[in-house]
Protein backbone atom coordinates (compact mmCIF):
# COMPACT_ATOMS: atom_id res chain seq x y z
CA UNK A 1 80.20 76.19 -6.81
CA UNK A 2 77.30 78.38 -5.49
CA UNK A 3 74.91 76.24 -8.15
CA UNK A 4 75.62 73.04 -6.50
CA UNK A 5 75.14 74.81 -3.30
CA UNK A 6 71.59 75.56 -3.94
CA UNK A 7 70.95 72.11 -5.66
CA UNK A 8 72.06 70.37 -3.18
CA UNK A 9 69.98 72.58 -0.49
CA UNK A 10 66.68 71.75 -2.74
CA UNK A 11 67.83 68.25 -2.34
CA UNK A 12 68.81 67.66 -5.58
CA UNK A 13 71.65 64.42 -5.81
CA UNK A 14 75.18 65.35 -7.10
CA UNK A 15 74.11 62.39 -10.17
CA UNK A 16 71.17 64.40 -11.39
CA UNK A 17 73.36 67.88 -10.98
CA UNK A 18 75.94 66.31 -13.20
CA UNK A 19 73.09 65.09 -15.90
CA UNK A 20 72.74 67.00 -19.22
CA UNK A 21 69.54 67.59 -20.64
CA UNK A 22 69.78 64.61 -22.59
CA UNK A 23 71.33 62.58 -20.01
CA UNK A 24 68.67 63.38 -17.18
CA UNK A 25 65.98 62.19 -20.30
CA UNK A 26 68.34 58.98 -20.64
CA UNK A 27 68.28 58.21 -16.68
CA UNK A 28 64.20 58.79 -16.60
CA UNK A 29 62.92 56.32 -18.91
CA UNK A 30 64.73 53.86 -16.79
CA UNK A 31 62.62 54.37 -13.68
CA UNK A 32 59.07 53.80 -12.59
CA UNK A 33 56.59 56.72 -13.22
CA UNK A 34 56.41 57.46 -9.51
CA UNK A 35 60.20 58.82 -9.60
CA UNK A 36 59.81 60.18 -13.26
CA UNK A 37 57.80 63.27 -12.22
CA UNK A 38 57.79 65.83 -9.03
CA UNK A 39 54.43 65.45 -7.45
CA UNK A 40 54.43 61.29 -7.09
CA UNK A 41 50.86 62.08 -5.25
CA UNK A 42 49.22 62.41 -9.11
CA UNK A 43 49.50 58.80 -9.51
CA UNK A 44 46.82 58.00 -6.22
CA UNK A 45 43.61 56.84 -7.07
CA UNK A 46 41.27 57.59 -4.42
CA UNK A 47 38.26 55.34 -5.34
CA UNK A 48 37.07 52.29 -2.88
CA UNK A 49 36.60 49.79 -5.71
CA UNK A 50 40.44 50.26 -6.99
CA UNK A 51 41.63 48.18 -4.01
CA UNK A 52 39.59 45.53 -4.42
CA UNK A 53 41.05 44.71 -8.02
CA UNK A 54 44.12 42.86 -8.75
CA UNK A 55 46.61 45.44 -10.54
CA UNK A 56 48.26 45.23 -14.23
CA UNK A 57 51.82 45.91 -15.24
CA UNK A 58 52.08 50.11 -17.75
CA UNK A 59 54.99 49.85 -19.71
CA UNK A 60 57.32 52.81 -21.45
CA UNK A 61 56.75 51.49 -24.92
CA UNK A 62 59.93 53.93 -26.13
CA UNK A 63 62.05 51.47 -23.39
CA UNK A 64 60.16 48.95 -22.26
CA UNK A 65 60.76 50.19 -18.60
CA UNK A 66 58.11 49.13 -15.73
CA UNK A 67 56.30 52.30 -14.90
CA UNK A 68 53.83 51.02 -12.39
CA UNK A 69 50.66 49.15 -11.68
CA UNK A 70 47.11 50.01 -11.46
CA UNK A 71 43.90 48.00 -10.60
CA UNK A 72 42.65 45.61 -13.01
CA UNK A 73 38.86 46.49 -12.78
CA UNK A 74 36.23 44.57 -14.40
CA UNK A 75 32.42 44.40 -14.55
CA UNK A 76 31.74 44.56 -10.88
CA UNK A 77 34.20 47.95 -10.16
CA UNK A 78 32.47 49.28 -13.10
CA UNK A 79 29.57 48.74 -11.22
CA UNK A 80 30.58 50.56 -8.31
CA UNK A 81 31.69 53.50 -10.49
CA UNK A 82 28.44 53.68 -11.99
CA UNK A 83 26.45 53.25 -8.93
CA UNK A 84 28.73 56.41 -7.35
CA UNK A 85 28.15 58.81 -10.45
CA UNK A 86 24.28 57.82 -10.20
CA UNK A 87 24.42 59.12 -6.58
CA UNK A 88 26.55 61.87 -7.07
CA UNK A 89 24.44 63.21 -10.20
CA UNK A 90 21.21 63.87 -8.54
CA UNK A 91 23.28 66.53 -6.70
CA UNK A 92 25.11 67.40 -9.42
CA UNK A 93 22.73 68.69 -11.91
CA UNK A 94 21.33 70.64 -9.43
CA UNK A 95 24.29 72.98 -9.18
CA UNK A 96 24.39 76.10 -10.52
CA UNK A 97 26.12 77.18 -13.86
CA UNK A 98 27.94 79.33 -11.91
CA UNK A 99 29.22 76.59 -9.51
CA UNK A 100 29.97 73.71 -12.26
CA UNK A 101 32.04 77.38 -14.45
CA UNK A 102 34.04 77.68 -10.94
CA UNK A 103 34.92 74.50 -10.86
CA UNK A 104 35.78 73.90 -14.20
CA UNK A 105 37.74 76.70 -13.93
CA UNK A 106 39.75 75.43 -11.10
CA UNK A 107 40.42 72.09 -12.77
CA UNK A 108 41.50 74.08 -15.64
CA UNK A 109 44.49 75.88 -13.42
CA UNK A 110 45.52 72.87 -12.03
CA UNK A 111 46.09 71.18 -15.07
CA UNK A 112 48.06 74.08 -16.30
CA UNK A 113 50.16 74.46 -13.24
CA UNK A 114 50.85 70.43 -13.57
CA UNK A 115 51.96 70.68 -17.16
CA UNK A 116 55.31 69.91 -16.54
CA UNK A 117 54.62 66.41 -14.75
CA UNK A 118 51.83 65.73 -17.16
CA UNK A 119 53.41 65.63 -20.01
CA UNK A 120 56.29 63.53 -18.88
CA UNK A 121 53.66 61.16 -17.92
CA UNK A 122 52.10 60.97 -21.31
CA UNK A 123 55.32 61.09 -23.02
CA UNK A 124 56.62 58.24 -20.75
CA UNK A 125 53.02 55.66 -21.40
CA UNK A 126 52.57 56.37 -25.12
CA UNK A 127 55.98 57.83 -26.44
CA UNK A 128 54.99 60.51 -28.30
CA UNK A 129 57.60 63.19 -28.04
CA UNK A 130 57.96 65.64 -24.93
CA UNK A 131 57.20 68.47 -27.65
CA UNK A 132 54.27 67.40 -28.60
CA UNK A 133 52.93 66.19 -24.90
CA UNK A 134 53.22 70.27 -23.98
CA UNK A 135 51.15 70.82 -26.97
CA UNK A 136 48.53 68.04 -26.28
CA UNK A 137 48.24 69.49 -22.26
CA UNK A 138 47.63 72.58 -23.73
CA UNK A 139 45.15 71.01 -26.29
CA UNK A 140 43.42 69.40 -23.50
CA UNK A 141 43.03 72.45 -20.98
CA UNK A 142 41.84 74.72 -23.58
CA UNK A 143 38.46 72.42 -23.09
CA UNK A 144 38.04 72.46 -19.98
CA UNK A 145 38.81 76.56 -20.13
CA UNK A 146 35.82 76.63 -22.39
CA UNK A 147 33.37 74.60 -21.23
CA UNK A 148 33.74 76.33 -18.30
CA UNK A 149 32.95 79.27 -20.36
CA UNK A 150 29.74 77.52 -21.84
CA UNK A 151 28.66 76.03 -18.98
CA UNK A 152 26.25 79.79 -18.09
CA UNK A 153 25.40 79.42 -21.80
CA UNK A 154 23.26 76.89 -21.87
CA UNK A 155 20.00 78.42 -22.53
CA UNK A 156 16.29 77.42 -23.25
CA UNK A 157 13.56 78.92 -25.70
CA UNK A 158 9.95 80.63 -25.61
CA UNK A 159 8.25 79.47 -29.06
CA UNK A 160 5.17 81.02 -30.62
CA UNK A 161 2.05 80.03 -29.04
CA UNK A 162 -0.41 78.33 -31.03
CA UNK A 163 -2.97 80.00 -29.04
CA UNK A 164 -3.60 82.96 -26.76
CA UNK A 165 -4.11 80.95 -23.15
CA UNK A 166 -1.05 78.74 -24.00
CA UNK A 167 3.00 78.88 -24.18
CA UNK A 168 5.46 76.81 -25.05
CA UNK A 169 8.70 76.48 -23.10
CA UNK A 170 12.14 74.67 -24.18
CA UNK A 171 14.95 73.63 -21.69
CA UNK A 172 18.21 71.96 -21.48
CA UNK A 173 18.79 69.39 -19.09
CA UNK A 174 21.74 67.21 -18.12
CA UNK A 175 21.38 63.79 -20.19
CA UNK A 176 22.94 61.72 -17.14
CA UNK A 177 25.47 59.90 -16.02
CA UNK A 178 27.73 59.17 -18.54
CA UNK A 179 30.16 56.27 -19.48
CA UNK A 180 33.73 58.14 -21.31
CA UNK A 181 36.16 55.39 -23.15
CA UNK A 182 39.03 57.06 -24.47
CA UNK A 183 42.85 55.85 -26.14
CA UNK A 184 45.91 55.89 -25.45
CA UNK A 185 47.32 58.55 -28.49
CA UNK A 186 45.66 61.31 -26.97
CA UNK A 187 45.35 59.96 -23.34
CA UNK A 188 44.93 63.80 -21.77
CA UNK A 189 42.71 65.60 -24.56
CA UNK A 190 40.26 62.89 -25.30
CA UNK A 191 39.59 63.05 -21.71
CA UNK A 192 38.63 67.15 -21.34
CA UNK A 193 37.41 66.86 -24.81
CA UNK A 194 34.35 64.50 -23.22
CA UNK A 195 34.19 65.29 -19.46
CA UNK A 196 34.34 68.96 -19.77
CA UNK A 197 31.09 69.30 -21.45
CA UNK A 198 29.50 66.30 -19.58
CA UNK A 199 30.42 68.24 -16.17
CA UNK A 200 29.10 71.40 -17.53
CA UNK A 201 25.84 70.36 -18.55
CA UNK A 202 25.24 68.91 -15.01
CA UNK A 203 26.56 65.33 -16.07
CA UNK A 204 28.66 63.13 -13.92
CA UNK A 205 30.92 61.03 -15.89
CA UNK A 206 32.95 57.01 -15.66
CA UNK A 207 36.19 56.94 -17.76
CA UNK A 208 37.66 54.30 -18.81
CA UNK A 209 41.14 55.54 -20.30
CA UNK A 210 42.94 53.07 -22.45
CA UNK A 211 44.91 50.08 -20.61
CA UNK A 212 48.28 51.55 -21.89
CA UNK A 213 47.81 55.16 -20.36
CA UNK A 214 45.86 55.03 -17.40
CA UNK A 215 48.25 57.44 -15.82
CA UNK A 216 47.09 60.44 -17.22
CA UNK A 217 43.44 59.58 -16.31
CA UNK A 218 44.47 58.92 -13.10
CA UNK A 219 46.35 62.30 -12.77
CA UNK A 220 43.63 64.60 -14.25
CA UNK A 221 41.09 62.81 -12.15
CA UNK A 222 43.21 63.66 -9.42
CA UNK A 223 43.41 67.44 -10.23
CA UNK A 224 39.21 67.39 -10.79
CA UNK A 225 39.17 66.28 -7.26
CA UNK A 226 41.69 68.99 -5.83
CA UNK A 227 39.48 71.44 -7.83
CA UNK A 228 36.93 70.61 -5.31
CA UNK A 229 34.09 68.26 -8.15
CA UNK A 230 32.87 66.33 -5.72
CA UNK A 231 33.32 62.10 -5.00
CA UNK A 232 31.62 60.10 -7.77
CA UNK A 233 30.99 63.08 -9.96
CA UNK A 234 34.51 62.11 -12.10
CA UNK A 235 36.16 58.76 -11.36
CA UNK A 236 37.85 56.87 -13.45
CA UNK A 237 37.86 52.72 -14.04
CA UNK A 238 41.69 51.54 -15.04
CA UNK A 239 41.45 47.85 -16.58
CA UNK A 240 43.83 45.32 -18.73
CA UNK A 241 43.83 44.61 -22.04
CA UNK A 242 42.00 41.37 -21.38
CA UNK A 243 39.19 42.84 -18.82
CA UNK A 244 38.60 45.92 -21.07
CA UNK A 245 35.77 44.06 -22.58
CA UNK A 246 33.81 43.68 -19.52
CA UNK A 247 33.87 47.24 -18.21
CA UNK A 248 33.01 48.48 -21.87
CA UNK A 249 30.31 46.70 -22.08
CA UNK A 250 29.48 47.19 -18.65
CA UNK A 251 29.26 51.27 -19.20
CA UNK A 252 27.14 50.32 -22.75
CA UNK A 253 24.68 48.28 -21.55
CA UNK A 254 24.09 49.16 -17.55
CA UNK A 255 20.64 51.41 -17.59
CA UNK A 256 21.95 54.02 -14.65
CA UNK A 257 24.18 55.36 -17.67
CA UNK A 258 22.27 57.45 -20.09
CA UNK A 259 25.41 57.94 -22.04
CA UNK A 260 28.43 56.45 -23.83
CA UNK A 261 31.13 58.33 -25.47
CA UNK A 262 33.90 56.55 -27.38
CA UNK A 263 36.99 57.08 -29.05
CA UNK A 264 38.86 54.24 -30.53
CA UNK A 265 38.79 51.73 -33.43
CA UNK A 266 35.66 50.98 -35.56
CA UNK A 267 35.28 47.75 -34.70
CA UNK A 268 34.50 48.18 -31.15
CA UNK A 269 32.30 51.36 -31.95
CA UNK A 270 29.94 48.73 -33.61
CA UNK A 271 30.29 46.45 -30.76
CA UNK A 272 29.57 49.11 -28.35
CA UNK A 273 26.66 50.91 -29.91
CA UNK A 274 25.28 47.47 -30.44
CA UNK A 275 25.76 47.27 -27.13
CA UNK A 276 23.72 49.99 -25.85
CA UNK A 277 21.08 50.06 -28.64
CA UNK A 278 19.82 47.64 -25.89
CA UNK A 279 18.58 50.03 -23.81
CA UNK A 280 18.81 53.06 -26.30
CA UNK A 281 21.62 54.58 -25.38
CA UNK A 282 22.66 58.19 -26.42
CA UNK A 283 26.06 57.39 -28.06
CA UNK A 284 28.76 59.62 -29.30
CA UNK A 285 31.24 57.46 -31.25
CA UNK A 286 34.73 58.77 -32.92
CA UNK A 287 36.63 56.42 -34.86
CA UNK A 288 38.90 55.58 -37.52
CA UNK A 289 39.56 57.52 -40.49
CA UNK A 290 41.61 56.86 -43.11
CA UNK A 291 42.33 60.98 -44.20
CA UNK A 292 43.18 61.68 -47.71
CA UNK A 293 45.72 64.69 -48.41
CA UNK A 294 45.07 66.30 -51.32
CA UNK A 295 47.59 68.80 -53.71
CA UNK A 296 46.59 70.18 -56.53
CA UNK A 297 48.66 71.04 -59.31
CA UNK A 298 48.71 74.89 -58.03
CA UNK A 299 49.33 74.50 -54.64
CA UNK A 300 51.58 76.38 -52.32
CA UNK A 301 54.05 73.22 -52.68
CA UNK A 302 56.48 74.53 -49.85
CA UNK A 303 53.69 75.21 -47.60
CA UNK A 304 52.01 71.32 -48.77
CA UNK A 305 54.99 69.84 -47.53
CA UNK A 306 55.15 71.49 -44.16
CA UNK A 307 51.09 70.91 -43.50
CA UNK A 308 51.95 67.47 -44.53
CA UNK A 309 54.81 66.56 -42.46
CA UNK A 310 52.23 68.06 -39.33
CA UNK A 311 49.23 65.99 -40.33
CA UNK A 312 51.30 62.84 -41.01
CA UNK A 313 54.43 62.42 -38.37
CA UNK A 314 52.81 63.66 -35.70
CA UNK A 315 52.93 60.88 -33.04
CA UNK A 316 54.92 59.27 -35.07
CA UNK A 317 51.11 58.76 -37.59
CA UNK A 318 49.15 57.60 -34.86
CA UNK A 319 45.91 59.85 -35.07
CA UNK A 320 42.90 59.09 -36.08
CA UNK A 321 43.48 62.34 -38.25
CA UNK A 322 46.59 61.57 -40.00
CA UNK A 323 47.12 62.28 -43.28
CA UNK A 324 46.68 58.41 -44.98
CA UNK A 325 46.41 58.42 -48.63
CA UNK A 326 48.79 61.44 -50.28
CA UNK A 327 46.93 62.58 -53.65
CA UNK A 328 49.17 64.70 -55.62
CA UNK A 329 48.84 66.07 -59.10
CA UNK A 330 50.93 64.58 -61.58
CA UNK A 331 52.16 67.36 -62.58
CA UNK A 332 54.28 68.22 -59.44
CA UNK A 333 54.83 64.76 -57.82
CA UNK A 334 58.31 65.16 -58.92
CA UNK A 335 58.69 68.12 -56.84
CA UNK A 336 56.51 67.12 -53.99
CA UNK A 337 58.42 63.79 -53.95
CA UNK A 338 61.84 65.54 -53.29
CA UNK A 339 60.75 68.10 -50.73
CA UNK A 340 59.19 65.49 -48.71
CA UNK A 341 61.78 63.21 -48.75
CA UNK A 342 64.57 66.25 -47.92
CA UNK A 343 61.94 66.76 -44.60
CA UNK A 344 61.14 63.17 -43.68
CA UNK A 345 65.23 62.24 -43.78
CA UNK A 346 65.93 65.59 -40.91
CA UNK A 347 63.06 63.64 -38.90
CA UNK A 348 65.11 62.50 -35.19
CA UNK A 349 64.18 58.77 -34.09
CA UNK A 350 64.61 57.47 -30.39
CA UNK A 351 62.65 58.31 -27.16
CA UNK A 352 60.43 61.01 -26.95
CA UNK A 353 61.87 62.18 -23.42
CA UNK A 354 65.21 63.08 -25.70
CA UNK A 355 65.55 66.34 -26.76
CA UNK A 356 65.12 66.92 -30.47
CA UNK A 357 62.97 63.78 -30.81
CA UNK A 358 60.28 64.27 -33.29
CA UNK A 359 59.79 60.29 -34.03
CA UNK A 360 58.80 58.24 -31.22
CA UNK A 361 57.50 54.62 -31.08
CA UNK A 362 54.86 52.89 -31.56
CA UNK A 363 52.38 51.81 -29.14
CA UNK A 364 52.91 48.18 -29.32
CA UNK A 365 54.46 45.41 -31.40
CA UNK A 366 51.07 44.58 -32.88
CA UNK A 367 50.82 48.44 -34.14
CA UNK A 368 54.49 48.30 -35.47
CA UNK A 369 53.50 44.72 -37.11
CA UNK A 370 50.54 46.64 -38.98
CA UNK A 371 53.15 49.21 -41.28
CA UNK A 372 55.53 46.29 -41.96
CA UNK A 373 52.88 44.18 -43.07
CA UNK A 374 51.59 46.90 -45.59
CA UNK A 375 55.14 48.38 -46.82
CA UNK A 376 55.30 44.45 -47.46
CA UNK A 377 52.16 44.60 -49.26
CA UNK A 378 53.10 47.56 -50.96
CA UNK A 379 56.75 46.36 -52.02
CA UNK A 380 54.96 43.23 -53.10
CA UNK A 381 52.64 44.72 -55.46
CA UNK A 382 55.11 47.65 -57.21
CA UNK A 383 55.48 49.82 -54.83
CA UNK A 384 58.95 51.69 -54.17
CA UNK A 385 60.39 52.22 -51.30
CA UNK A 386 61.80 56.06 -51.49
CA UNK A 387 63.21 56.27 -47.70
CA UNK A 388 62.66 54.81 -44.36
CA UNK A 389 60.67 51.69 -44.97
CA UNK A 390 61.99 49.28 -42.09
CA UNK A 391 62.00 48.79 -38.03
CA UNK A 392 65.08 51.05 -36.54
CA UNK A 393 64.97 49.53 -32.84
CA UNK A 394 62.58 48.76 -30.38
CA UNK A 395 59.03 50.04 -31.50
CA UNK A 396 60.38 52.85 -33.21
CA UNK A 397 59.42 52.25 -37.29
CA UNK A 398 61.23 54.30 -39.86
CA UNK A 399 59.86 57.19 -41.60
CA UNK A 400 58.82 56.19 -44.73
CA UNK A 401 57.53 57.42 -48.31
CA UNK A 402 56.53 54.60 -50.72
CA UNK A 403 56.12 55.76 -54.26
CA UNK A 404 53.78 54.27 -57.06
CA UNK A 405 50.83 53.35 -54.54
CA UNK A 406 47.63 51.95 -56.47
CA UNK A 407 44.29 51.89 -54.86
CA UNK A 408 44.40 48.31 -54.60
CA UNK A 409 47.15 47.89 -51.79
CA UNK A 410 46.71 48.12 -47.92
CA UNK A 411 48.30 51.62 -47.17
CA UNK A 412 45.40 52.68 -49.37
CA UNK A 413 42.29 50.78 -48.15
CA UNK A 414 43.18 50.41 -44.19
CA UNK A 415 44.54 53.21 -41.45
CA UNK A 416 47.73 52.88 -41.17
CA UNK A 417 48.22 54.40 -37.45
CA UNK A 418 52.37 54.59 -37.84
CA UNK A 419 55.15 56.75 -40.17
CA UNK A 420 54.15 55.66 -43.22
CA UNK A 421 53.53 58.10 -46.37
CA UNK A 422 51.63 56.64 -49.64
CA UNK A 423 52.18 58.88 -52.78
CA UNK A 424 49.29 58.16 -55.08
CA UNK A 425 49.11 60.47 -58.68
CA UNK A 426 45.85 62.10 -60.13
CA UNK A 427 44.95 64.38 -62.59
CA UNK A 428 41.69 65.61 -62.53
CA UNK A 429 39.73 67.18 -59.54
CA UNK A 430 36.78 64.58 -59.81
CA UNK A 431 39.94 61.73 -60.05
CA UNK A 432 41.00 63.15 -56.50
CA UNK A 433 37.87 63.36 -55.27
CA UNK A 434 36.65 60.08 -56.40
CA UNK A 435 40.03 58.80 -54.52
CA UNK A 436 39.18 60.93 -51.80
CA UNK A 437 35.74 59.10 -51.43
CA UNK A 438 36.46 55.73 -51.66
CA UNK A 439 36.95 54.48 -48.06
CA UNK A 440 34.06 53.77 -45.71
CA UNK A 441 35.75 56.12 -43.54
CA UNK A 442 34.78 59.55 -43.23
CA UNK A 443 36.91 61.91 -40.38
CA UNK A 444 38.97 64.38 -41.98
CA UNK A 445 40.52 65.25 -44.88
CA UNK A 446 42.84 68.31 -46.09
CA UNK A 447 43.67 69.84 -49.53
CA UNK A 448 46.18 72.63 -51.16
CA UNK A 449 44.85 74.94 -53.51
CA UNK A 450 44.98 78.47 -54.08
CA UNK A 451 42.11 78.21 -56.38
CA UNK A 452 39.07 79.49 -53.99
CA UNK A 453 36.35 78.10 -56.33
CA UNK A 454 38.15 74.82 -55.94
CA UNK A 455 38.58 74.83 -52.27
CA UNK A 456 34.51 74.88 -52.43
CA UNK A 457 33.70 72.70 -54.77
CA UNK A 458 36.18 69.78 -53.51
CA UNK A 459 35.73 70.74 -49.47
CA UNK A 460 31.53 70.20 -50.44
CA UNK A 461 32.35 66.97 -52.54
CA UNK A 462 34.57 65.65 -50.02
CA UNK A 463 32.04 62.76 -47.84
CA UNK A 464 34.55 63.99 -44.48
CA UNK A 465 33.53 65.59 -41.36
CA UNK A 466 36.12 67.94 -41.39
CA UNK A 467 37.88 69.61 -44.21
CA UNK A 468 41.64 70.98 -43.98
CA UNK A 469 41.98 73.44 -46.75
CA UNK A 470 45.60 74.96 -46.81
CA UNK A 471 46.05 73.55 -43.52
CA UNK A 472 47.82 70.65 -42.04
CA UNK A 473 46.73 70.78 -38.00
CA UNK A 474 42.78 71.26 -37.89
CA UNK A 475 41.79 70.11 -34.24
CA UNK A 476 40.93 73.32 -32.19
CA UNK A 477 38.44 73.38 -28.87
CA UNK A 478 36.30 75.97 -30.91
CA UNK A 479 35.16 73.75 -33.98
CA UNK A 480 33.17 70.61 -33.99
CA UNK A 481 35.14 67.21 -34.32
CA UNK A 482 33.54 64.27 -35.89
CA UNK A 483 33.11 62.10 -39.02
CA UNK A 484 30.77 60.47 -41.32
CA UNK A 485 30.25 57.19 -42.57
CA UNK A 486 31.81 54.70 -40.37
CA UNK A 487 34.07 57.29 -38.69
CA UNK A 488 31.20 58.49 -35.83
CA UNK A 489 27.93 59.91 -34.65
CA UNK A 490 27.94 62.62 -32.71
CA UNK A 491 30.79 66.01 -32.49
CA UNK A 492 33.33 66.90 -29.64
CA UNK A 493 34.37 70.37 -29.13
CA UNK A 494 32.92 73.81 -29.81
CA UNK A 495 29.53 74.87 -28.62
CA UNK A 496 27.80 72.13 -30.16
CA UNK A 497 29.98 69.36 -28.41
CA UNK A 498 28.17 70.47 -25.49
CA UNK A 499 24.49 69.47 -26.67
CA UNK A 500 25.60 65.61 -26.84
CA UNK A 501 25.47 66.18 -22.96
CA UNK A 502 21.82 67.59 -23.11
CA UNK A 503 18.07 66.97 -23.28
CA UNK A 504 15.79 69.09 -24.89
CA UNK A 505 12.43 69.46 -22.67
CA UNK A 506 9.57 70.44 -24.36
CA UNK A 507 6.59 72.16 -22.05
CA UNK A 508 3.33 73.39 -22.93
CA UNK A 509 2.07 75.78 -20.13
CA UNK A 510 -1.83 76.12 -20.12
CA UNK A 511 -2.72 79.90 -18.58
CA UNK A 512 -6.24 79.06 -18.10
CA UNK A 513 -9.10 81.30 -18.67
CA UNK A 514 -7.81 85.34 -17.58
C-alpha cells in the first residue's frame, strides 16, 4: 500500500516494515550498537590517544549480543587526556558566563533532540528498561539545562571592612581540571550530574564512564563537541575492567587534576581518596547506601506500596538509592505484605528493549551471584521466601519478597544492588529508627507517615543525606544529592553542586592614605 510506498522511499527494508513493535525490539538486541540506533556517527570518538589503545569487547547484558569495541586506555591515554584538559582550561576559565550558559545550552538541545538513540543505547549496555532510559535522558538534560542557568550566577562578596582604608573582596574561581568516574546504572545522568557544573564554573573535565557503558559517554561527549565546547575541554577515557585501575588512579593521583569526582562502590571511594590525599585532592565521592524504607503503622498503605515498588524495582534494584531494608509496623505487615506481593507478581521480566518490560537484567553474573547468595543466606537462617526468589534466564533475577528478615542476615547488613525486597517488623519509632541507623551507610532513606510531628522527628533522627518522606522517587536536578557516613563527601545537583567546582578567593584591597 501507500505506507510501504513511503517506507520503502525512506529506505526502510520490507523485514523491518513487517516488524511489530515487539518484534523490531526482538531483531535489535541481536545486532551491534552501530545498527541499533539512527545516527551510527554518536558512537565516534574523536580523541588522538583512542587509537593508540587496543579496544575491549561491550556486551548487551539482557542478550549477551556483541555491541562493539572501544579503546582499552590505560595510564598513559589518561595522561594525554589530562595533559589536553590542562591546555584547554587556561582558555576555558577565561570564558564568559555568558559563553560557557550558551554552550551548555546547546549541549542541552542536542541531547534532547538525540533522546531517541540515547536511550536505546543505554537500554542496550545496561538493560534497564526503554521506559526508564527516556526518563533517565530526561534526568540527565535537566542538569545540563540548569547549570547552564547557574553558570551567570556565580557571584562573589564585599565583607565589612575592618578598617576605613581597607576592603575585603570574595570570588569564585574555577577549581581546575577535573577527573569524573562514573557507573554503569546511570551511565547518562551521572555524567551531566558532574560535568555540567564543572563546565560552568570554568572547569574542564576527564571521564572515565564505567567499562560496561562507555557508549553513552562516548555519545554525550560527542553532542558537547557538536555544541561547539571546545577540544580537551570534555573528553572522555573508555578502559576494561582490568585497566580501570590504572586510569583511576591515574586521574587521583596526577597533580594537573585539581579534582576527582566519583560515583561507584565504597571500596574504591577509599582507594581513590587515598589516592589523591597524596597531593590533596578536592574529592567529591558518592557511594553505596544501603536505604531503609520506613511505614509506620498510619501510613497511606496504598500510596507505601506504590513509592515502594518506585524506590525498589527500578532498574531492576540497582541504585545506589534503592529501597534496601523494608521497616514496617507490625501492625500492618499483613496488609503491606499482600499489596506488595499483588504488585511485585504484575512486574514483566525479559529485555528492556520489549515493550511492557519493567524488569530487566542484571549487569553481570557477579551482580546476579550477589542476590542468590543472600536469598540463600536468608532461606538459610528463617527467612521465607513469599514470591520470586530464583534466576528466570539469562541475568534476569526474579522479583522477590522474603519475609521474617532479622538484622543479622546479608539482605540486611550489605546493598543488595538487584530485585530483592526484605520485610523486617518494628514497633516503636525509636525501634525503626535504631534499624534505620545501623549500617555504616548513610545515602537516603524514605518513610510513610501522615503524622507531621513524626515526619520531623524521624527525618532529623535519621543519620541519611537525604530523606524521602511520603515519597518513593527523590532524585531531582534542584536538590542536593549526597550521603553521610561512608556513603560520600561532597553533593551533586542544585545550586550547591556547583560550589564543589569552585574556589573561594579571599582579597584584602589596601586604599592607601585619601
Amino acid at each position: 500500500g501507500q505506507e510501504d510506498t513511503n517506507m520503502l522511499k525512506c529506505g526502510i527494508p520490507l523485514a523491518r516494515r513487517l516488524f511489530t513493535p515487539s518484534a523490531r525490539a526482538m531483531s535489535l538486541q541481536s545486532l551491534p550498537m552501530a545498527e541499533r540506533i539512527k545516527d551510527a556517527s554518536l558512537l565516534t570518538l574523536n580523541q588522538p590517544w583512542a587509537t593508540k589503545a587496543k579496544q575491549f569487547a561491550v556486551v548487551d547484558p539482557g542478550s549477551g549480543a556483541h555491541l562493539g569495541t572501544v579503546p582499552d586506555c590505560g595510564a598513559a591515554e589518561a595522561g594525554e587526556a589530562i595533559a589536553a584538559a590542562d591546555a584547554a582550561f587556561a582558555t576555558w576559565k577565561k570564558t564568559t558566563a555568558k559563553e560557557r550558559a550558551d554552550a551548555l545550552r546547546r549541549w542541552h538541545g542536542l541531547i534532547v533532540a538525540n533522546a531517541a538513540d540515547l536511550q536505546v543505547i543505554m537500554t542496550s549496555e545496561c538493560g534497564k528498561p526503554l521506559a526508564e532510559s527516556k526518563g533517565e535522558i530526561a534526568y540527565a538534560a535537566s542538569f545540563v539545562e540548569f547549570y547552564a542557568e547557574e553558570a551567570r550566577r556565580i557571584e562573589g562578596s564585599i565583607l565589612s571592612s575592618p578598617a576605613e582604608a581597607k576592603r575585603i573582596l570574595v570570588m569564585k574561581q574555577a577549581v581546575g581540571p577535573a577527573g569524573l568516574i562514573t557507573p554503569w546504572n546511570f551511565p547518562a545522568a551521572m555524567i551531566t550530574r558532574k560535568a555540567a557544573p564543572a563546565l560552568a564554573a570554568g572547569c574542564s573535565v576527564v571521564i572515565k564512564p564505567a567499562e560496561a557503558t562507555p557508549f553513552s559517554a562516548l555519545a554525550l561527549v560527542e553532542l558537547a563537541r557538536r555544541a561547539g565546547i571546545p577540544d580537551g575541554v570534555i573528553s572522555v577515557v573508555t578502559a576494561s575492567k582490568a585497566r580501570a585501575p590504572e586510569v583511576g588512579s591515574a586521574l587521583a593521583t596526577d597533580l594537573r587534576l585539581r579534582k576527582l569526582s566519583f560515583t561507584g562502590s565504597t571500596a574504591v571511594g577509599k582507594l581513590l581518596m587515598q589516592q589523591a590525599s597524596a597531593n590533596v585532592k578536592r574529592v567529591s565521592l558518592e557511594l553505596g547506601g544501603n536505604a531503609p524504607f520506613i511505614i509506620f503503622a498510619d501510613a497511606d498503605i496504598p500510596a507505601a506500596i506504590d513509592g515502594l515498588m518506585g524506590s525498589k524495582f527500578r532498574n531492576a534494584g540497582q541504585t545506589c538509592v534503592c529501597a534496601n531494608r523494608i521497616l514496617v509496623h507490625s501492625s500492618v505487615m499483613e496488609e503491606v505484605t499482600a499489596r506488595l506481593i499483588e504488585k511485585v507478581k504484575a512486574l514483566k521480566m525479559g529485555h528492556g528493549l520489549e515493550e511492557g518490560v519493567t524488569i530487566g537484567p542484571l549487569i553481570n553474573e557477579a551482580g546476579l551471584a550477589k542476590v542468590e547468595a543472600q536469598v540463600a543466606n536468608a532461606k538459610a537462617m528463617g527467612a521465607k521466601i513469599l514470591v520470586g526468589g530464583a534466576r528466570e534466564k539469562g541475568l534476569i533475577f526474579q522479583p522477590t519478597v522474603i519475609g521474617g528478615v532479622t538484622r543479622d542476615m546479608e539482605c540486611f547488613a550489605a546493598e543488595t544492588f538487584g530485585p530483592l525486597c526484605p520485610l523486617l517488623s518494628f514497633e516503636t519509632d525509636a525501634e525503626a529508627i535504631a534499624i534505620a541507623n545501623d549500617t555504616r551507610a548513610g545515602l537516603a532513606s524514605y518513610m510513610y507517615t501522615k503524622d507531621l510531628g513524626r515526619a520531623f522527628r524521624v527525618a532529623e533522627a535519621l543519620e541519611y543525606g537525604m530523606v524521602g518522606v511520603n515519597e518513593g522517587i527523590i532524585s531531582t536536578d534542584l536538590a542536593p544529592f549526597g550521603g553521610v557516613k561512608e556513603s560520600g563527601l561532597g553533593r551533586e545537583g542544585s545550586k550547591w553542586g556547583l560550589d564543589e567546582y569552585l574556589e573561594y578567593k579571599y582579597m584584602m584591597l589596601g586604599l592607601g592614605a585619601p
